[in-house]
N, C-alpha and C. Protein backbone atom coordinates (compact mmCIF):
# COMPACT_ATOMS: atom_id res chain seq x y z
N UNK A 1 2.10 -1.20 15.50
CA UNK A 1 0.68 -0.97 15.43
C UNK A 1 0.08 -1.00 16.84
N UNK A 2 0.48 -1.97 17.60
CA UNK A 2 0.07 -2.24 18.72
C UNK A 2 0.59 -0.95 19.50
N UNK A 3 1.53 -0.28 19.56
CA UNK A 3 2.02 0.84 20.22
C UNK A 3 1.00 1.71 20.00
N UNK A 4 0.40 1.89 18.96
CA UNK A 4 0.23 3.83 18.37
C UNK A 4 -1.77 3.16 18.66
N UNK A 5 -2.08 1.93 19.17
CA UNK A 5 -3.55 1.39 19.12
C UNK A 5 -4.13 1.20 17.65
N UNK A 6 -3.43 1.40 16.87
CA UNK A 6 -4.17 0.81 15.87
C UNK A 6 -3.05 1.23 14.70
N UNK A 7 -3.99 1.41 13.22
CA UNK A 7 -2.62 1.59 11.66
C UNK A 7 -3.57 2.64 11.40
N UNK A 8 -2.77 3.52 10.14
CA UNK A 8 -3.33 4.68 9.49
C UNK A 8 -4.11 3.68 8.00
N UNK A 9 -5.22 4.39 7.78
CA UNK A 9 -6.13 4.15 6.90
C UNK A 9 -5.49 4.37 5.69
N UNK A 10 -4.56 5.56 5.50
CA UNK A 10 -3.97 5.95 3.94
C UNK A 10 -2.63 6.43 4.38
N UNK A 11 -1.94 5.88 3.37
CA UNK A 11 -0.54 6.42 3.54
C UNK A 11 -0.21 7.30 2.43
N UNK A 12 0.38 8.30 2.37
CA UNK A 12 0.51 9.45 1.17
C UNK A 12 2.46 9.04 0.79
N UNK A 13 2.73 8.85 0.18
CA UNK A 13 3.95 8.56 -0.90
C UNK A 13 4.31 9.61 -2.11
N UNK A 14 5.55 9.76 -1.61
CA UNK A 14 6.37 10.57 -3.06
C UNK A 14 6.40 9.90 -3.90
N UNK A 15 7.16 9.99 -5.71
CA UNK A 15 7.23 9.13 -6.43
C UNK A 15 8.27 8.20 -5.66
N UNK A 16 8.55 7.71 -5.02
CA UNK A 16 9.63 7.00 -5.27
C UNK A 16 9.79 5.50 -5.67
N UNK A 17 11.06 4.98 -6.36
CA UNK A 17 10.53 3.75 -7.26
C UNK A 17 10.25 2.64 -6.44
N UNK A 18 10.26 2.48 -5.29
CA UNK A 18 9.83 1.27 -4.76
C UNK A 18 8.49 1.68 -4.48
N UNK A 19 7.81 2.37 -4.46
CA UNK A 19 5.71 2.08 -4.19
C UNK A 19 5.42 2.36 -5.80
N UNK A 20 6.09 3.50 -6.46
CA UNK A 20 5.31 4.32 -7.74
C UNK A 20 6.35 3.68 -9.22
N UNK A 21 5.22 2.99 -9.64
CA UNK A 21 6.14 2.48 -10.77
C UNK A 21 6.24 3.29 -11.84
N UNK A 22 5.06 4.25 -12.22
CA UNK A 22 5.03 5.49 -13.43
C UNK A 22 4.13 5.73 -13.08
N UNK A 23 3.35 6.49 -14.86
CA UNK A 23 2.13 6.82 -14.41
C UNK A 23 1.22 6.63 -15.92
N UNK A 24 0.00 5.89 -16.28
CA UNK A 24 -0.43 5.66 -17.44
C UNK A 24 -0.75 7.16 -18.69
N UNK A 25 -1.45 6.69 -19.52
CA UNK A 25 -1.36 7.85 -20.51
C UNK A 25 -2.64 9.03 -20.09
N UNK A 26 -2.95 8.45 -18.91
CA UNK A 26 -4.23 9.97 -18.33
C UNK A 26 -3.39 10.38 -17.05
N UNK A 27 -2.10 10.22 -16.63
CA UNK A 27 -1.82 10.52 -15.67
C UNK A 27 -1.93 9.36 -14.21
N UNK A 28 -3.02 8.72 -14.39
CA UNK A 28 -2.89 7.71 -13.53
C UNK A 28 -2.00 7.32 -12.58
N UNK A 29 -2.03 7.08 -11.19
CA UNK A 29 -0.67 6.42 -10.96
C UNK A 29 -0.82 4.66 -10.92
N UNK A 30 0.39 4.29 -11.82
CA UNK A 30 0.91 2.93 -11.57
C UNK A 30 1.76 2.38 -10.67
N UNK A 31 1.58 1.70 -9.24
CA UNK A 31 2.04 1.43 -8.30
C UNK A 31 2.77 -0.03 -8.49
N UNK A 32 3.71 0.48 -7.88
CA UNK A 32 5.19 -0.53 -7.63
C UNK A 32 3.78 -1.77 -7.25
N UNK A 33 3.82 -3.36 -8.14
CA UNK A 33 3.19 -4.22 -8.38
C UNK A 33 3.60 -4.64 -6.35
N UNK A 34 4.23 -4.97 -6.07
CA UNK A 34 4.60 -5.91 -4.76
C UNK A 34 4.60 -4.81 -3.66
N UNK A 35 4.72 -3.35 -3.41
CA UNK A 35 4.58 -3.12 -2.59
C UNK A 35 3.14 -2.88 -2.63
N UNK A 36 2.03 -2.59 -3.71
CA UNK A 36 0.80 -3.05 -4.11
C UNK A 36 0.40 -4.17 -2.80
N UNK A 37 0.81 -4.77 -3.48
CA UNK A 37 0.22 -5.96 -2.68
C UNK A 37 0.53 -6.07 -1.18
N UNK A 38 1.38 -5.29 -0.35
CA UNK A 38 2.39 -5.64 0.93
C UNK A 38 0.71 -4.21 1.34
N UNK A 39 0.57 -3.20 0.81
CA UNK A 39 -0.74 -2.37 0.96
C UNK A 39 -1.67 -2.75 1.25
N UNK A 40 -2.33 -4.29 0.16
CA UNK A 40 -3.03 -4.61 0.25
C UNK A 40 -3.23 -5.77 1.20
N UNK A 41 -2.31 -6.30 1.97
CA UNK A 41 -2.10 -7.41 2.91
C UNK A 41 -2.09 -6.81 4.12
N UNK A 42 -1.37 -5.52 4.40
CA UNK A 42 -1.75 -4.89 5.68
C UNK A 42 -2.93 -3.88 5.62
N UNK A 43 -3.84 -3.55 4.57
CA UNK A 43 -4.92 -2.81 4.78
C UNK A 43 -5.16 -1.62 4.71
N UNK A 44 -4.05 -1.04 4.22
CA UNK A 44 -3.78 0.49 4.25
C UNK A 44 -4.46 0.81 2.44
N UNK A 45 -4.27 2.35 2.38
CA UNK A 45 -4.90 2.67 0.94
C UNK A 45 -3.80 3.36 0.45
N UNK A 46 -3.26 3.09 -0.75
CA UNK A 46 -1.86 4.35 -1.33
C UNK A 46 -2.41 5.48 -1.44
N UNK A 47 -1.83 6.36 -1.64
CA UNK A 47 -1.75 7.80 -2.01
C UNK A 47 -0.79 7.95 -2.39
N UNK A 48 -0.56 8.97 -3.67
CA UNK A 48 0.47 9.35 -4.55
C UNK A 48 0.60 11.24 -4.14
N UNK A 49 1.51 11.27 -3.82
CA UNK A 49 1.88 13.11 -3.35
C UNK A 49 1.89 13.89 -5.06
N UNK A 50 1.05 14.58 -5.05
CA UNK A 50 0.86 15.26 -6.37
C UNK A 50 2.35 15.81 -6.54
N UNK A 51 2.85 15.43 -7.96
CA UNK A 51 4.35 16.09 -8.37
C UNK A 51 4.72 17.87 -8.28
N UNK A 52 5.34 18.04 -7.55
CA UNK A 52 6.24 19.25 -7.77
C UNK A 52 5.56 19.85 -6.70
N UNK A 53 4.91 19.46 -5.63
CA UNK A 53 3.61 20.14 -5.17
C UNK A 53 4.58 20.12 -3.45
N UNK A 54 5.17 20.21 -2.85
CA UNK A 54 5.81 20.47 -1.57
C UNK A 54 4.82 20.44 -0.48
N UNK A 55 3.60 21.00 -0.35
CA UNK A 55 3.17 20.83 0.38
C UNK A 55 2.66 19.51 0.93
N UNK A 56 2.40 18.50 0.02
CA UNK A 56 1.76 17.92 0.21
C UNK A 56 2.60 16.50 0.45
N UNK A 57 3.96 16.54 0.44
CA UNK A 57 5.18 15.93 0.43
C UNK A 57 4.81 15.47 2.33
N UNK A 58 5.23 14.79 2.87
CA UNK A 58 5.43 13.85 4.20
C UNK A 58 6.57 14.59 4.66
N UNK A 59 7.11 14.76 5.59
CA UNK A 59 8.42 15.14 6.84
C UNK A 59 8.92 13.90 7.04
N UNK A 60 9.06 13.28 6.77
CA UNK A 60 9.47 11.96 7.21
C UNK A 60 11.44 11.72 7.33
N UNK A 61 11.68 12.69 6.65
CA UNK A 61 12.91 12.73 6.71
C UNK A 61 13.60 13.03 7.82
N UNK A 62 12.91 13.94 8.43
CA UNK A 62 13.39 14.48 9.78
C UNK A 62 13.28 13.61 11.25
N UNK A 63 12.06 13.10 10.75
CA UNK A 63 12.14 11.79 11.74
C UNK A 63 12.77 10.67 11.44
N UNK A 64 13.10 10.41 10.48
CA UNK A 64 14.35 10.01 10.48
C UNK A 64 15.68 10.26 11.15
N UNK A 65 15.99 11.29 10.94
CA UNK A 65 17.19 11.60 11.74
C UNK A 65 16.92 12.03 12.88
N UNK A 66 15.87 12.75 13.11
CA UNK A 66 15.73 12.05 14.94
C UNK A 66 16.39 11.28 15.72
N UNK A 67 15.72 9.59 15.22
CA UNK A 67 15.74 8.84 15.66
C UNK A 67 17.64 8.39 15.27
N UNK A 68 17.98 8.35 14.22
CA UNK A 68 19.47 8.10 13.49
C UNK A 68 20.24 9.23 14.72
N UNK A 69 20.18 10.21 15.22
CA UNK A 69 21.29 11.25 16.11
C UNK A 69 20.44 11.09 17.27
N UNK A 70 19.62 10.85 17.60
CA UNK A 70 19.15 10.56 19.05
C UNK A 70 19.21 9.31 19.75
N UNK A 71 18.67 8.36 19.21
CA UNK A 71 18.19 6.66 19.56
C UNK A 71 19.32 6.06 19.42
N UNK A 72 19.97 5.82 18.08
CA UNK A 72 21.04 5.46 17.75
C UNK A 72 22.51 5.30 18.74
N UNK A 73 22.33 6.45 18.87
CA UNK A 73 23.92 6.44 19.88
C UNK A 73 23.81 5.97 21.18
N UNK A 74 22.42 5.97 21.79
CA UNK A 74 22.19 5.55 23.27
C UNK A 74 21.72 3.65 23.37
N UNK A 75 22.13 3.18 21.80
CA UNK A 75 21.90 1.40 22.12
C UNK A 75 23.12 1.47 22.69
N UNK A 76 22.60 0.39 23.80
CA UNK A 76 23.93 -0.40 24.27
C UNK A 76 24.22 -1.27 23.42
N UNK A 77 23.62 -2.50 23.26
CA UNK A 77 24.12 -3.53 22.18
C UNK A 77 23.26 -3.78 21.40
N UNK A 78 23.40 -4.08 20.39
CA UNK A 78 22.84 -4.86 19.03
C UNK A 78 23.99 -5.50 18.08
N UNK A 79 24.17 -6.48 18.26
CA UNK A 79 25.12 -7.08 17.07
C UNK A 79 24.45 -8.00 15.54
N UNK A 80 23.28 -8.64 16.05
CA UNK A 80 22.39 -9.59 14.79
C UNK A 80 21.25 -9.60 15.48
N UNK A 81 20.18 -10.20 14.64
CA UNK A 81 18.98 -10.55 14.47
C UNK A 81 18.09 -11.08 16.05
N UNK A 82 19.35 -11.90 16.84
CA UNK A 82 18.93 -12.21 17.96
C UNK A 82 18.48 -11.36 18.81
N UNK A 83 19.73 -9.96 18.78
CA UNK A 83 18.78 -9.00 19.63
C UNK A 83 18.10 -8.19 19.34
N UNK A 84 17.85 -8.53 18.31
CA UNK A 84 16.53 -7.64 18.20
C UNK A 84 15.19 -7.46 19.00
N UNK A 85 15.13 -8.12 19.69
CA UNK A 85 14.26 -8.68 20.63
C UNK A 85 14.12 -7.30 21.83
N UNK A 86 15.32 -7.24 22.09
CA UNK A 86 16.76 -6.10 22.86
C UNK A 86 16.45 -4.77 22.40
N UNK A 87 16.85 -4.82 20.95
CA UNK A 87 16.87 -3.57 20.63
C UNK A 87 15.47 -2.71 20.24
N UNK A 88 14.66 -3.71 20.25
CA UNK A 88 13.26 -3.18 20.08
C UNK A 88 12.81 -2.33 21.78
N UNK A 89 12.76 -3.53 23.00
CA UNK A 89 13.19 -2.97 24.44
C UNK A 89 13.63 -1.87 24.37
N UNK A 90 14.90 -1.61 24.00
CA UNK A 90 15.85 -0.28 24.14
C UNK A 90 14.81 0.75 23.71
N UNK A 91 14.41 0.43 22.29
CA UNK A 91 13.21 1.27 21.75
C UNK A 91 12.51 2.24 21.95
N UNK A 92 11.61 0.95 22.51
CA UNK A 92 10.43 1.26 23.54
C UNK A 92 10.63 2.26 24.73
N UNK A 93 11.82 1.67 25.67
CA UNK A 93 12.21 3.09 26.50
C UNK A 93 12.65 4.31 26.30
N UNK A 94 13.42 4.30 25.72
CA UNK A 94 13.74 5.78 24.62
C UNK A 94 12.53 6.11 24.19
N UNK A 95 11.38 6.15 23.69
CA UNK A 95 10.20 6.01 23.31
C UNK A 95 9.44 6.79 24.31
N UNK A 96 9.51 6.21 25.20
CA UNK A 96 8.81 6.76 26.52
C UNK A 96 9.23 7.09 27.44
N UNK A 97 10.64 7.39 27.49
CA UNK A 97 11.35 8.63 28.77
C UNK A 97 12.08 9.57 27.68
N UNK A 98 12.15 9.68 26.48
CA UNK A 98 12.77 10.62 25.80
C UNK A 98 11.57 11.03 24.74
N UNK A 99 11.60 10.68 23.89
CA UNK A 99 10.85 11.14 22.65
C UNK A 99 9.66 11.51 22.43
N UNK A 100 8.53 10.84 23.33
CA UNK A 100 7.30 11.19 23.28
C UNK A 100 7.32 11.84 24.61
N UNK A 101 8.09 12.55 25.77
CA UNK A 101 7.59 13.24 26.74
C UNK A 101 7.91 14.61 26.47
């Protein structure tokens, strides 16, 4: 958060079963009860991606693998939890001599 200056107001979500639990008998969406609440503790608003509808679906996949075939192969170390500290560092520079220039 502190990187990007602040958080996004709404986050838009596919069904998937960890945010979207179903949907009631008007269509409604019923949201995964605990990530509900993890929404409501950091301040953000859900959004449900209308079904079958592509456009309106997130890219998120691709940044994913971005980062998985780019970032990935250039850690030097990470073995546990300790360096994480490290691997966040590593991050950050990759971050800002590769990815965002």
């Amino acid at each position: 958060m502190q990187y990007f200056g602040g958080r996004t107001e709404t986050c838009l979500y596919d069904n998937i079963k960890t945010v979207v639990s179903g949907q009631d008998e008007q269509g409604k969406v019923i949201w995964n009860e605990q990530f509900s609440k993890f929404a409501n503790h950091q301040g953000f608003i859900l959004r449900r991606c209308r079904p079958y509808r592509a456009r309106t679906k997130g890219k998120i996949e691709s940044g994913v693998k971005y980062v998985r075939k780019n970032f990935w192969p250039r850690v030097q170390t990470f073995t546990d939890l300790y360096d994480l500290y490290d691997l966040n560092l590593q991050a950050r520079v990759w971050m800002d001599k590769i990815a965002n220039v």
